[in-house]
Protein backbone atom coordinates (compact mmCIF):
# COMPACT_ATOMS: atom_id res chain seq x y z
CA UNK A 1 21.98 10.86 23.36
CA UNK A 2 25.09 9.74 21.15
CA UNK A 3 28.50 9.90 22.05
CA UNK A 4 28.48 13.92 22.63
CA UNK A 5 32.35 14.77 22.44
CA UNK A 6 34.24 14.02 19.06
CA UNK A 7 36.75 15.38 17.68
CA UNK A 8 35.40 18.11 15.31
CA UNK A 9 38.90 18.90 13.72
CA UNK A 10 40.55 16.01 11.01
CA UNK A 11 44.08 15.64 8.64
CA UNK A 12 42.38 17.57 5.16
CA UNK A 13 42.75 15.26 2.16
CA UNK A 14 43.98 16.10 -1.34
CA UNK A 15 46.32 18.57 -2.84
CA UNK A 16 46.35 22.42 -2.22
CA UNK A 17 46.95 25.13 -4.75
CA UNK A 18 50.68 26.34 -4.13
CA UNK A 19 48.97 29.58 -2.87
CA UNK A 20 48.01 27.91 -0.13
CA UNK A 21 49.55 25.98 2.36
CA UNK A 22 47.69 23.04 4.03
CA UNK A 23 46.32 24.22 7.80
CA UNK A 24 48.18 21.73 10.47
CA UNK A 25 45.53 20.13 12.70
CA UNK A 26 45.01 21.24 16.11
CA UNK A 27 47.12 19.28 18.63
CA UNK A 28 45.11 16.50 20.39
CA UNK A 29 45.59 18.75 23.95
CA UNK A 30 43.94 21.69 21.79
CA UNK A 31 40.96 19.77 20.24
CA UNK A 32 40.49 17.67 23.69
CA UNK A 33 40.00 21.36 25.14
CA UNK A 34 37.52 22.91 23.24
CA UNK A 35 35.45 20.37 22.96
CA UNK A 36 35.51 20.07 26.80
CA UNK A 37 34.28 23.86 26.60
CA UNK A 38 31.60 23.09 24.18
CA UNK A 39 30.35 20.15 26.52
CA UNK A 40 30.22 22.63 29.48
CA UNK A 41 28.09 25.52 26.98
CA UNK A 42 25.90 22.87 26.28
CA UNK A 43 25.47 21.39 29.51
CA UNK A 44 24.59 25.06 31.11
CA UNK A 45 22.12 26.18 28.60
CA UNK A 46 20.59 22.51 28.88
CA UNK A 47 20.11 23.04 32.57
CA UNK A 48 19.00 26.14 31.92
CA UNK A 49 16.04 24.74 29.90
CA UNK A 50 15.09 22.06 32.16
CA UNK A 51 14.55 24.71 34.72
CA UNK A 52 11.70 26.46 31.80
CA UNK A 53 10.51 23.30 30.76
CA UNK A 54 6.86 24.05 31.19
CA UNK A 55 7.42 27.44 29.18
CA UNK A 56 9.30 25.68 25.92
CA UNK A 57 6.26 23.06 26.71
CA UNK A 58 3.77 25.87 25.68
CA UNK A 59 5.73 27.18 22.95
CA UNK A 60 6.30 23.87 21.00
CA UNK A 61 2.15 22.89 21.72
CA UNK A 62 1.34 26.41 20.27
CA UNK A 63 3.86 25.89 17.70
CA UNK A 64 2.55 22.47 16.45
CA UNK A 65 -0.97 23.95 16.40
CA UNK A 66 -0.46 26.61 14.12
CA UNK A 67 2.35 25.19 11.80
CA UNK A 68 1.46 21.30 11.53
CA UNK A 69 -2.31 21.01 10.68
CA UNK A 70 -2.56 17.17 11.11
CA UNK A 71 -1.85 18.04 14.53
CA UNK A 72 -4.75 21.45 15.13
CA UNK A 73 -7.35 19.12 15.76
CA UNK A 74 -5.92 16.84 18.37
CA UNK A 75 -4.28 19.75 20.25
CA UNK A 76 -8.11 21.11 20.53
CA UNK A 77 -10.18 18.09 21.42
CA UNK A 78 -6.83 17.34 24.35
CA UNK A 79 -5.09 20.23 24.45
CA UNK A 80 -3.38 19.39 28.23
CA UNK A 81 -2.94 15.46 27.17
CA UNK A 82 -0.42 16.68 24.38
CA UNK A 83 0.87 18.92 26.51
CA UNK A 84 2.18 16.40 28.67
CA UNK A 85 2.83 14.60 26.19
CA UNK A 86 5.32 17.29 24.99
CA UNK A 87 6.75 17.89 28.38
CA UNK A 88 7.35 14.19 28.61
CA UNK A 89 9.20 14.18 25.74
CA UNK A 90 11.25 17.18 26.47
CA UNK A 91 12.61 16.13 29.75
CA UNK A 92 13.94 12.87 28.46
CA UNK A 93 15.66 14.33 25.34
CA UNK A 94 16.94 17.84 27.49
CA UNK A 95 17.73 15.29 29.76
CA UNK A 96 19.98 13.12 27.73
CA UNK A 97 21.64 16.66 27.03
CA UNK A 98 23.03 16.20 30.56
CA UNK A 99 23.09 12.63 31.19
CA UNK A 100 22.86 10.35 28.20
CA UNK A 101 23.54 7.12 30.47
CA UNK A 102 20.71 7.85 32.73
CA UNK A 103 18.08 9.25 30.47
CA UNK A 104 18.79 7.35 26.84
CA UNK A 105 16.58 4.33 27.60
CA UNK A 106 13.87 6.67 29.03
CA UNK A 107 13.86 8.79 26.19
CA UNK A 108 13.53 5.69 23.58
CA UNK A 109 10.40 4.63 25.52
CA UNK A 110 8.43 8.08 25.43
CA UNK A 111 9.51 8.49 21.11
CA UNK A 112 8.58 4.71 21.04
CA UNK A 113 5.21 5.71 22.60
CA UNK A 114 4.31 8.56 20.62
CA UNK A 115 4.75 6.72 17.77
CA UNK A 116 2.47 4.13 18.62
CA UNK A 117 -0.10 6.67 19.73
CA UNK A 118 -0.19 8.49 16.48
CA UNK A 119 -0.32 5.41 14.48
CA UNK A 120 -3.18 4.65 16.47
CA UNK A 121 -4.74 8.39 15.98
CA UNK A 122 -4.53 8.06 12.20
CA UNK A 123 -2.45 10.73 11.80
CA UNK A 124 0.17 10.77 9.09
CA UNK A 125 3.53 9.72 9.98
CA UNK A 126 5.19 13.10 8.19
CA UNK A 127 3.07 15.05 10.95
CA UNK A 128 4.66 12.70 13.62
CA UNK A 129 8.20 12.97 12.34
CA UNK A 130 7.54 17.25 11.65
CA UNK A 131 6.60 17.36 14.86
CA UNK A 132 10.05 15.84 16.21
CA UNK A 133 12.11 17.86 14.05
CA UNK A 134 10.35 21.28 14.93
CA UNK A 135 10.77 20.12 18.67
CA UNK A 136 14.32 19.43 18.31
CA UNK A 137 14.72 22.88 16.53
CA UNK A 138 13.23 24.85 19.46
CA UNK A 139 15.54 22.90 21.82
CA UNK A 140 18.47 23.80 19.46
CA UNK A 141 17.44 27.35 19.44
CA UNK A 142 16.86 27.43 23.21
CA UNK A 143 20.38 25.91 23.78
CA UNK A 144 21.72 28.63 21.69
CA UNK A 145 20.08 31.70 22.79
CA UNK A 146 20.61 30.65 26.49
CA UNK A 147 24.39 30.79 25.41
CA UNK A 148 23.93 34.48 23.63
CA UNK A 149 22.61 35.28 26.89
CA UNK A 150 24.95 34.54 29.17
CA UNK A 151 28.49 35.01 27.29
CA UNK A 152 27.98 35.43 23.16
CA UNK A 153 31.24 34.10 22.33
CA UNK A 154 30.40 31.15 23.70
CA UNK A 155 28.05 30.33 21.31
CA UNK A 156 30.93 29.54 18.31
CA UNK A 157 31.88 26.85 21.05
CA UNK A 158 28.33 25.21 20.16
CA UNK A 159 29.38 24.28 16.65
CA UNK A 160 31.61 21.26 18.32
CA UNK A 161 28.41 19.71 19.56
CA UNK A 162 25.74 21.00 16.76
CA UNK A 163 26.38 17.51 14.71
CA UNK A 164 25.45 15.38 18.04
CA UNK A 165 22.48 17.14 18.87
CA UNK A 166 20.96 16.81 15.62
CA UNK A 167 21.92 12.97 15.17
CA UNK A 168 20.04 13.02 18.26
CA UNK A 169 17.06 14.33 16.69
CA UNK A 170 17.62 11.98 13.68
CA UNK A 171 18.01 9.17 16.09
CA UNK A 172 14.47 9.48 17.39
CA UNK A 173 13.02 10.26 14.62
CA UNK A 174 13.65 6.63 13.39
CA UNK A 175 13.04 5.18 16.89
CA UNK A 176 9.36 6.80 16.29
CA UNK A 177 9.09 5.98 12.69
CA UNK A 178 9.74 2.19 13.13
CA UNK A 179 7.21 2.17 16.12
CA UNK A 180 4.74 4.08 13.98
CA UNK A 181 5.12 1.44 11.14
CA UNK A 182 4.97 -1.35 13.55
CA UNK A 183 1.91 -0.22 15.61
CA UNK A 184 0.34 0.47 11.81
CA UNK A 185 0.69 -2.79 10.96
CA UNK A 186 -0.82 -4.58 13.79
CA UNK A 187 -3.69 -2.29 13.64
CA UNK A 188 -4.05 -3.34 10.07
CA UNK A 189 -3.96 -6.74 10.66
CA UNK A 190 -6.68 -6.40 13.82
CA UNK A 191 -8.81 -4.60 11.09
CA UNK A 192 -8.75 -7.10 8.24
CA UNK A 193 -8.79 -9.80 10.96
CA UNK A 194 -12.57 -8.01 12.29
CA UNK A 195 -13.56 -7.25 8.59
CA UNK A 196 -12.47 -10.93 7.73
CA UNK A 197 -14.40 -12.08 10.65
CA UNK A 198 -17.42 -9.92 9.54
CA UNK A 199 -17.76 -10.84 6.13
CA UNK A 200 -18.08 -14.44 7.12
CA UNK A 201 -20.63 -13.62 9.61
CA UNK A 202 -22.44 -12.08 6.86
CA UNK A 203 -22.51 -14.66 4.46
CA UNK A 204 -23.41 -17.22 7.22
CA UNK A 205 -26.11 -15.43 8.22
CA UNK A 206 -25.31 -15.22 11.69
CA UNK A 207 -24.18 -11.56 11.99
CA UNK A 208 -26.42 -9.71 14.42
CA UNK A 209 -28.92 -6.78 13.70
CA UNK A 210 -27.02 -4.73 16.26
CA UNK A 211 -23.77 -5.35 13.84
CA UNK A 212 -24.90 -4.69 11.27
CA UNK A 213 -24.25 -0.13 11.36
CA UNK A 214 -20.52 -0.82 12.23
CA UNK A 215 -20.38 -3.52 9.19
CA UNK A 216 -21.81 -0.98 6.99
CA UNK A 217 -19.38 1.49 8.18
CA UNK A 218 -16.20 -0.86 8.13
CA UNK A 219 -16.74 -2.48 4.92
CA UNK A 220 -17.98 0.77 2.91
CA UNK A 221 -21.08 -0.78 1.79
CA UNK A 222 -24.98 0.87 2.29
CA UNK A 223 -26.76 -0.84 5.14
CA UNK A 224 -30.12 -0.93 3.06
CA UNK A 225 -28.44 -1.76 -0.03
CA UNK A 226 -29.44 -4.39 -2.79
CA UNK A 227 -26.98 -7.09 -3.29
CA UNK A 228 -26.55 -10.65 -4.63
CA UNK A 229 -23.58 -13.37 -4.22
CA UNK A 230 -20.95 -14.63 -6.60
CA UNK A 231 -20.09 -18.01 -6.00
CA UNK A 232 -16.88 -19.19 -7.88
CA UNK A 233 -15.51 -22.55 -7.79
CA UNK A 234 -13.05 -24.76 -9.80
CA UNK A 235 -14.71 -27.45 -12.39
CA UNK A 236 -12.00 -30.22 -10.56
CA UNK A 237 -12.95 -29.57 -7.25
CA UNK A 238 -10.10 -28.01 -6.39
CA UNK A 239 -9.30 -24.46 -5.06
CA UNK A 240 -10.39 -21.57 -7.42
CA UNK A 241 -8.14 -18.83 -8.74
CA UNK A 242 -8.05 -15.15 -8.66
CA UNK A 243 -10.92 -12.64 -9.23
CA UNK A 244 -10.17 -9.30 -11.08
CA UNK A 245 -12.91 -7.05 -11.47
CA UNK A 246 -12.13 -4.62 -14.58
CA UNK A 247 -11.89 -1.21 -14.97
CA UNK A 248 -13.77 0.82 -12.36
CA UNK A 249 -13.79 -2.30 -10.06
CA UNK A 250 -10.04 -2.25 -9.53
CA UNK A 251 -9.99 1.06 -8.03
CA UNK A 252 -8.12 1.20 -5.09
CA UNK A 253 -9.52 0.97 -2.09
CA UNK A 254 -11.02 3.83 -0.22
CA UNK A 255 -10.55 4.57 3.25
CA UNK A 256 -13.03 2.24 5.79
CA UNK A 257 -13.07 -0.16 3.33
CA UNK A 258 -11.89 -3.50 3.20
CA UNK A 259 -9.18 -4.63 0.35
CA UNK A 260 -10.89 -5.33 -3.04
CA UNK A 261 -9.81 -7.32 -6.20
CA UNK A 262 -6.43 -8.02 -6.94
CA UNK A 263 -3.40 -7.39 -4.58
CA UNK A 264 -5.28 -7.65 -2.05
CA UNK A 265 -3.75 -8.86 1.58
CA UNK A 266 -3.87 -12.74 0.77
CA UNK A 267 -6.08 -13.91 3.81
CA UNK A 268 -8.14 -10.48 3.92
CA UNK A 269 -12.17 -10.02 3.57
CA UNK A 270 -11.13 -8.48 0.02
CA UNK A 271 -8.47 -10.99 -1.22
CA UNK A 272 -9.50 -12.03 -4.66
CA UNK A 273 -9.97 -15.71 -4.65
CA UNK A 274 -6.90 -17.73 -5.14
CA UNK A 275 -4.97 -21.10 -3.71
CA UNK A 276 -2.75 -23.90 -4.28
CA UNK A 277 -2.99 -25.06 -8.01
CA UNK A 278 -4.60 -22.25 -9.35
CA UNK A 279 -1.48 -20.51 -11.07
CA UNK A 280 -1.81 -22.35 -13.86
CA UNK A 281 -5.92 -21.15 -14.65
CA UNK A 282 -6.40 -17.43 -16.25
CA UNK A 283 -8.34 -15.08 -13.39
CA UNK A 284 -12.05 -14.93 -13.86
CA UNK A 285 -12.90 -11.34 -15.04
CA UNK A 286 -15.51 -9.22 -13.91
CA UNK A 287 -17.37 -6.69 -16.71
CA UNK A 288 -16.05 -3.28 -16.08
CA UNK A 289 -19.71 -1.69 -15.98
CA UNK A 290 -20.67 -4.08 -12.96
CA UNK A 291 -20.65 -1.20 -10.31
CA UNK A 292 -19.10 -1.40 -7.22
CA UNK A 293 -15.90 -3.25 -6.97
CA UNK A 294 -17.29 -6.81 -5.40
CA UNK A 295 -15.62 -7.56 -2.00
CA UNK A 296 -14.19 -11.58 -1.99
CA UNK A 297 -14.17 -13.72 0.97
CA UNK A 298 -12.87 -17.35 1.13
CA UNK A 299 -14.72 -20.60 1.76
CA UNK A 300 -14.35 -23.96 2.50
CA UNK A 301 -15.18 -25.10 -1.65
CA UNK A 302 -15.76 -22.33 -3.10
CA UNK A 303 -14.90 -18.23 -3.16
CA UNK A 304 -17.95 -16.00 -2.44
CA UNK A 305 -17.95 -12.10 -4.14
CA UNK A 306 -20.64 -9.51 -2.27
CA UNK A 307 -21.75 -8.26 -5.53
CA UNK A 308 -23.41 -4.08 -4.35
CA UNK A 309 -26.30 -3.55 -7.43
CA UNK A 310 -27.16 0.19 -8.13
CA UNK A 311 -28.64 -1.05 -11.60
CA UNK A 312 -32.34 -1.85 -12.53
CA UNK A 313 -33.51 -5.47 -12.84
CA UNK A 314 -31.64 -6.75 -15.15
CA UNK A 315 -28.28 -5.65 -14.07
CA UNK A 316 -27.79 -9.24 -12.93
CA UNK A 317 -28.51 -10.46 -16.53
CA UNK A 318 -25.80 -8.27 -17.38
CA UNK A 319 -23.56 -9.28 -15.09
CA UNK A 320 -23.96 -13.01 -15.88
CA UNK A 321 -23.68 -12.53 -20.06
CA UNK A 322 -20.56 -10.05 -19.61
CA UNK A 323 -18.82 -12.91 -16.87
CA UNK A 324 -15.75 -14.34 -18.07
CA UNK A 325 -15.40 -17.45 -16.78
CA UNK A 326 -12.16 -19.13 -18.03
CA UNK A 327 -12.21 -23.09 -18.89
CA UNK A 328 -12.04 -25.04 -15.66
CA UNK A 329 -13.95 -23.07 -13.60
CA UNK A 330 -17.60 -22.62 -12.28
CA UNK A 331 -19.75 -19.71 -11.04
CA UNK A 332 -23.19 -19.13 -9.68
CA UNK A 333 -25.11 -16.26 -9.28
CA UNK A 334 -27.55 -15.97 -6.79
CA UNK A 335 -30.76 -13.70 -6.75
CA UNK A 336 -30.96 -10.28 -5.40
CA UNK A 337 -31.78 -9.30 -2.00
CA UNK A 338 -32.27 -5.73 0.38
CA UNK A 339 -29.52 -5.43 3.06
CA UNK A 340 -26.67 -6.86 4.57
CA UNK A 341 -29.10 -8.38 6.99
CA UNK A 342 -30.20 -11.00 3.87
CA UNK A 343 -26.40 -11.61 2.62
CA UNK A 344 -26.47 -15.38 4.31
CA UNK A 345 -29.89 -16.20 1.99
CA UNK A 346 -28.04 -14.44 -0.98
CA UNK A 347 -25.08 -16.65 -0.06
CA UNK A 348 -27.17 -20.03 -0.24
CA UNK A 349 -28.94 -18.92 -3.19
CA UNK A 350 -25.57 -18.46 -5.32
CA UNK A 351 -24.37 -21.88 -3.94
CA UNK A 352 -27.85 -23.26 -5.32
CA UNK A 353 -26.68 -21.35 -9.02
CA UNK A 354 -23.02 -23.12 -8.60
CA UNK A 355 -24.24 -26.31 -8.24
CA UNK A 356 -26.61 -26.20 -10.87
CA UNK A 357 -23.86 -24.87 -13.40
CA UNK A 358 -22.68 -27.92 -15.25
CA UNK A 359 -19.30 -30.14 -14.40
CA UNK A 360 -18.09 -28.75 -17.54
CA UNK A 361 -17.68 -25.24 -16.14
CA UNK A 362 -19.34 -22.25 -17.19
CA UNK A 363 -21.92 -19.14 -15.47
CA UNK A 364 -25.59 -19.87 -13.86
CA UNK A 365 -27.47 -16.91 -12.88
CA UNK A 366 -30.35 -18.31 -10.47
CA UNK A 367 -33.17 -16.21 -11.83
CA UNK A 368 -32.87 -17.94 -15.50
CA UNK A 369 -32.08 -21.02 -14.21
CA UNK A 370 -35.35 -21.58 -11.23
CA UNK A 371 -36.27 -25.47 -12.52
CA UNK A 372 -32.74 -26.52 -12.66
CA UNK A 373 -32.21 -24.85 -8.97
CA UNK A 374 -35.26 -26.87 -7.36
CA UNK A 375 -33.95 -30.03 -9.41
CA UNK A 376 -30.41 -29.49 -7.26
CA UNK A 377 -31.73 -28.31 -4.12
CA UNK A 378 -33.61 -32.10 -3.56
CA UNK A 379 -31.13 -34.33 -5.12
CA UNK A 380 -32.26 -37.49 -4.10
CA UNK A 381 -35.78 -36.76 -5.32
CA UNK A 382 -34.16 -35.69 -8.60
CA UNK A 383 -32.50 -38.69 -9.14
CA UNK A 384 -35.76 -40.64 -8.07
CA UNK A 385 -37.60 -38.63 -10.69
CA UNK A 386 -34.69 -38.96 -13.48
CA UNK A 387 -34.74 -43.21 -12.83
CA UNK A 388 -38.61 -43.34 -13.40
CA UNK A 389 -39.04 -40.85 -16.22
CA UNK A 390 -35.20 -42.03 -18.09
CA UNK A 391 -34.81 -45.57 -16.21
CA UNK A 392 -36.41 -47.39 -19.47
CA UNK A 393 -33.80 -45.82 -22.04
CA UNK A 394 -31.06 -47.40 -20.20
CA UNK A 395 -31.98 -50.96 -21.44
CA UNK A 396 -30.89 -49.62 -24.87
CA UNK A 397 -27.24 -49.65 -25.89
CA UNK A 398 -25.54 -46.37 -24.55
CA UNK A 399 -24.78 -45.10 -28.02
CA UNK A 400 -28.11 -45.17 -29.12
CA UNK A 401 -29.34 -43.97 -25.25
CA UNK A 402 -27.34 -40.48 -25.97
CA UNK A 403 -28.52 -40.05 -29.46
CA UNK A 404 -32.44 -39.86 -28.07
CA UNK A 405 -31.46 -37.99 -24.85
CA UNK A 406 -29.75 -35.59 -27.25
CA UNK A 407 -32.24 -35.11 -29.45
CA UNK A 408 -35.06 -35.13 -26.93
CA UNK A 409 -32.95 -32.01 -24.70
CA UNK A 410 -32.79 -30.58 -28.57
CA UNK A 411 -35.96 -30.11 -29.74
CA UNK A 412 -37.36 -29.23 -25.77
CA UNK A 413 -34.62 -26.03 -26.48
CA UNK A 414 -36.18 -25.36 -30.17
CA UNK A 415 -39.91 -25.09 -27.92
CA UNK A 416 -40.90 -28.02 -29.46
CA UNK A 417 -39.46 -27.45 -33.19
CA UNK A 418 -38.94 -30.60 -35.10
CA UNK A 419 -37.38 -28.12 -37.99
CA UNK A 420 -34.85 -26.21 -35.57
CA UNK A 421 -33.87 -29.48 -33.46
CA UNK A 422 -32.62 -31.19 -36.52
CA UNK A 423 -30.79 -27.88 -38.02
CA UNK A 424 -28.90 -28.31 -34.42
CA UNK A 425 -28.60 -32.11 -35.01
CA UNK A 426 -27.70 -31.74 -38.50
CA UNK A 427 -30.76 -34.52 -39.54
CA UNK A 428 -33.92 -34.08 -41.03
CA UNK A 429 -37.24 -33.03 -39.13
CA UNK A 430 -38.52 -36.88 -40.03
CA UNK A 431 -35.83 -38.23 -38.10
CA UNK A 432 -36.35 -36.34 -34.75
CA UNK A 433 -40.29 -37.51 -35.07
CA UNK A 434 -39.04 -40.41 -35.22
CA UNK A 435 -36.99 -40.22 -32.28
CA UNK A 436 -38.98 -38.85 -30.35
CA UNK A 437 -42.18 -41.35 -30.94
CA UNK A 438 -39.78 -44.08 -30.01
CA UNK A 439 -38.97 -42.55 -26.68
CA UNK A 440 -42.31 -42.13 -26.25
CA UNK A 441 -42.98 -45.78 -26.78
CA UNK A 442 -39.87 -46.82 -24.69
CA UNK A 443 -41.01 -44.80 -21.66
CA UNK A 444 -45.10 -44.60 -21.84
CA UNK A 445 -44.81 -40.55 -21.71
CA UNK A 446 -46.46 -38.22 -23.97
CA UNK A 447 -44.47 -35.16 -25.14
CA UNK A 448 -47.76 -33.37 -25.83
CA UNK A 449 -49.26 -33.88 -22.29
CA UNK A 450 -47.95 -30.37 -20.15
CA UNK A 451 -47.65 -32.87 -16.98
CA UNK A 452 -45.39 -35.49 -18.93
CA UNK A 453 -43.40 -32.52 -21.03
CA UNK A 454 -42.47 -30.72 -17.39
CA UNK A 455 -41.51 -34.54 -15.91
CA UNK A 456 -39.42 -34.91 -19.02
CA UNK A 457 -37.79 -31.41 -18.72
CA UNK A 458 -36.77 -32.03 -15.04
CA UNK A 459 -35.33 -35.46 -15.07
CA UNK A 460 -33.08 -34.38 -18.08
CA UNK A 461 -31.91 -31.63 -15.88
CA UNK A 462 -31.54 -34.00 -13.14
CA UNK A 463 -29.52 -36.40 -15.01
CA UNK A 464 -27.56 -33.82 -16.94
CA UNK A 465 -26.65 -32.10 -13.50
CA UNK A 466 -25.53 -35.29 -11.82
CA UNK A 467 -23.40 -36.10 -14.85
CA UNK A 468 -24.82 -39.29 -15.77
């Protein structure tokens, strides 16, 4: 406990009406004397309640369970581990009543304790601190009744010590606060450091079956769910930038779940993606009518987003037209797939949609994208293909190279349209034939043969992909 005896009685400041005279101070002998009273009061009806300890015990356990509801349901699933608990604390603080010396250091330890017990309960640190200040008030009212008891006028003699006792009470209540915030924040850190470690098992593929109720649980998201994988990463090769899913995807986060979207802790299983370099780039921007919030984790080269689907089958398709991908960035969209159990295949499947998305930057969702996906999952026989099908073109001069290729990947988008390829080209119809017939001659394919039109279609993928 604090310093216990202190002068109670000061010099008053300011100017007095000329009614009234200024009251002269108490001589030091005077004040020195009642306050040694007041110590000996206080130090009899303290003994007093060490001797009925296990009676003020009950009294506070039955007052915290009908007054402080956060506390009702502990007391009745442990009723005698609170109570000792209680008593604990009692003896050290009506202890440092009587000895501060001996018991101060004692007393710390057990409010320490219970503050890192009730941080670890979940229960709300105003219960905790309630708690505290209803037991010091039935130690106050103790003190003082024990007085009335045994000589009333004795109790005026209390109001010497009255300021001590309560700085006491004050004093642990921020011993237990600051161990309360402490403990909460290591347990937070433990939980996005298993949530963290969860995620990535989950979009590895190598979380186990067994795992997979409390990962459900912990991250908030259905066991049996559907689901696909947002890959984002940045045109350059470097690190991406922040994800903000909008409206009803920046919700805050609900309890059991990990940290979604932006603000989240930087190096949690929800941080939106984000890194060195990446200030400068806008945030990519989720549509607000994309369901659940996503839930980001971190890789190596690139940012992954658990996308949950509650939508029909084209919710994707959505998704994908209502992304906003800012300039400098890329983003693939894998297909869907049932459970957490299949979030590593949903992983690889949106790192098959990034790297078909061009250099340039832009969206790729998988499922309208399939021939481009098969042309980058087997590069080396899509550059074999692209050499044999394109290899004869680049005997021409590059300029006039580009201006088949373009008008060749032109009039395969107009299906085969002579009229809408040159409305994109801004030629006549004449002039694609044209082109066209001489790549035809250059390369021995024929654009009407289904075998030599799908060739054609995949080694223009293959080269447009690789970025020759």
């Amino acid at each position: 406990m604090p310093q216990v005896v202190r002068s109670r009685i000061g010099s008053p400041h300011g100017r007095y009406p000329a009614s009234r005279a200024p009251v002269p101070p108490l001589p030091e002998r005077f004040r020195s004397l009642a306050d040694r009273e007041a110590v000996e009061v206080l130090h009899r009806a303290a003994r007093v309640l060490v001797a009925s300890l296990p009676s003020l015990t009950d009294r506070l356990v039955e007052a915290l369970h009908a007054e402080e509801p956060a506390y009702r349901a502990v007391i009745d699933s442990g009723r005698a581990e609170i109570w000792q608990e209680v008593h604990h604390s009692l003896r050290h603080n009506v202890g440092s009543l009587l000895q501060p010396r001996e018991f101060r250091e004692a007393a710390h330890r057990t409010s320490r304790w219970i503050g890192e017990i009730r941080a670890g309960q979940g229960m709300p640190l105003d219960a905790v601190l309630h708690a505290f200040r209803m037991g010091g008030a039935m130690v106050w009212q103790g003190l003082v009744d024990e007085t009335a008891r045994r000589d009333p006028d004795d109790v005026r003699l209390l109001v010497h010590v009255a300021a001590d006792v309560w700085n006491f009470v004050d004093e642990h209540c921020g011993i237990v606060a600051d161990a309360y915030r402490q403990a909460e924040r290591r347990l937070t850190w433990r939980r996005e450091n298993r949530q963290r470690l969860m995620v990535a098992a989950l979009l590895d593929g190598t979380a186990r079956i067994a795992d997979l109720a409390e990962a459900s649980a912990m991250l908030g998201l259905p066991e049996q769910g559907r689901y696909a994988v947002l890959a984002v990463a940045a045109a350059d090769g470097g690190r991406t930038v922040p994800a903000a899913p909008a409206g009803p995807g920046s919700a805050p986060d609900g309890p059991g779940t990990a940290p979604r979207g932006p603000g989240a802790a930087s190096d949690g299983p929800g941080a939106a993606p984000g890194g060195s370099g990446s200030a400068a780039r806008p945030p990519l921007l989720l549509p607000a009518a994309s369901g659940a919030a996503p839930l980001w984790h971190p890789g190596p080269d690139a940012e992954f987003a658990i996308l949950p689907l509650t939508g029909g089958p084209g919710e994707l398709g959505a998704l994908a037209a209502g992304l906003d991908v800012p300039a400098g960035l890329r983003a693939g969209i894998g297909s869907a797939v049932e459970g957490l159990a299949a979030l590593g295949e949903a992983r690889r499947l949106a790192e098959t949609a990034l790297r078909a998305c061009p250099a340039s930057g832009g969206a790729v969702l998988l499922d309208e994208h399939l021939p481009d996906a098969m042309v980058v999952s087997s590069p080396d026989l899509a550059g074999a293909l692209a050499d044999r099908v394109l290899g004869p073109l680049d005997q021409l001069d590059p300029a006039d190279r580009d201006v088949i290729v373009e008008t060749l990947t032109a009039w395969l988008d107009a299906d085969g349209s002579a009229q809408r390829a040159g409305a994109r080209l801004y030629c006549h119809r004449n002039t694609v034939l044209n082109r066209l017939r001489r790549f035809e001659q250059l390369t021995g394919r024929c654009l009407t043969r289904p075998r030599d039109a799908v060739e054609i279609s995949l080694a223009l993928a293959a080269r447009r992909l690789r970025g020759a």
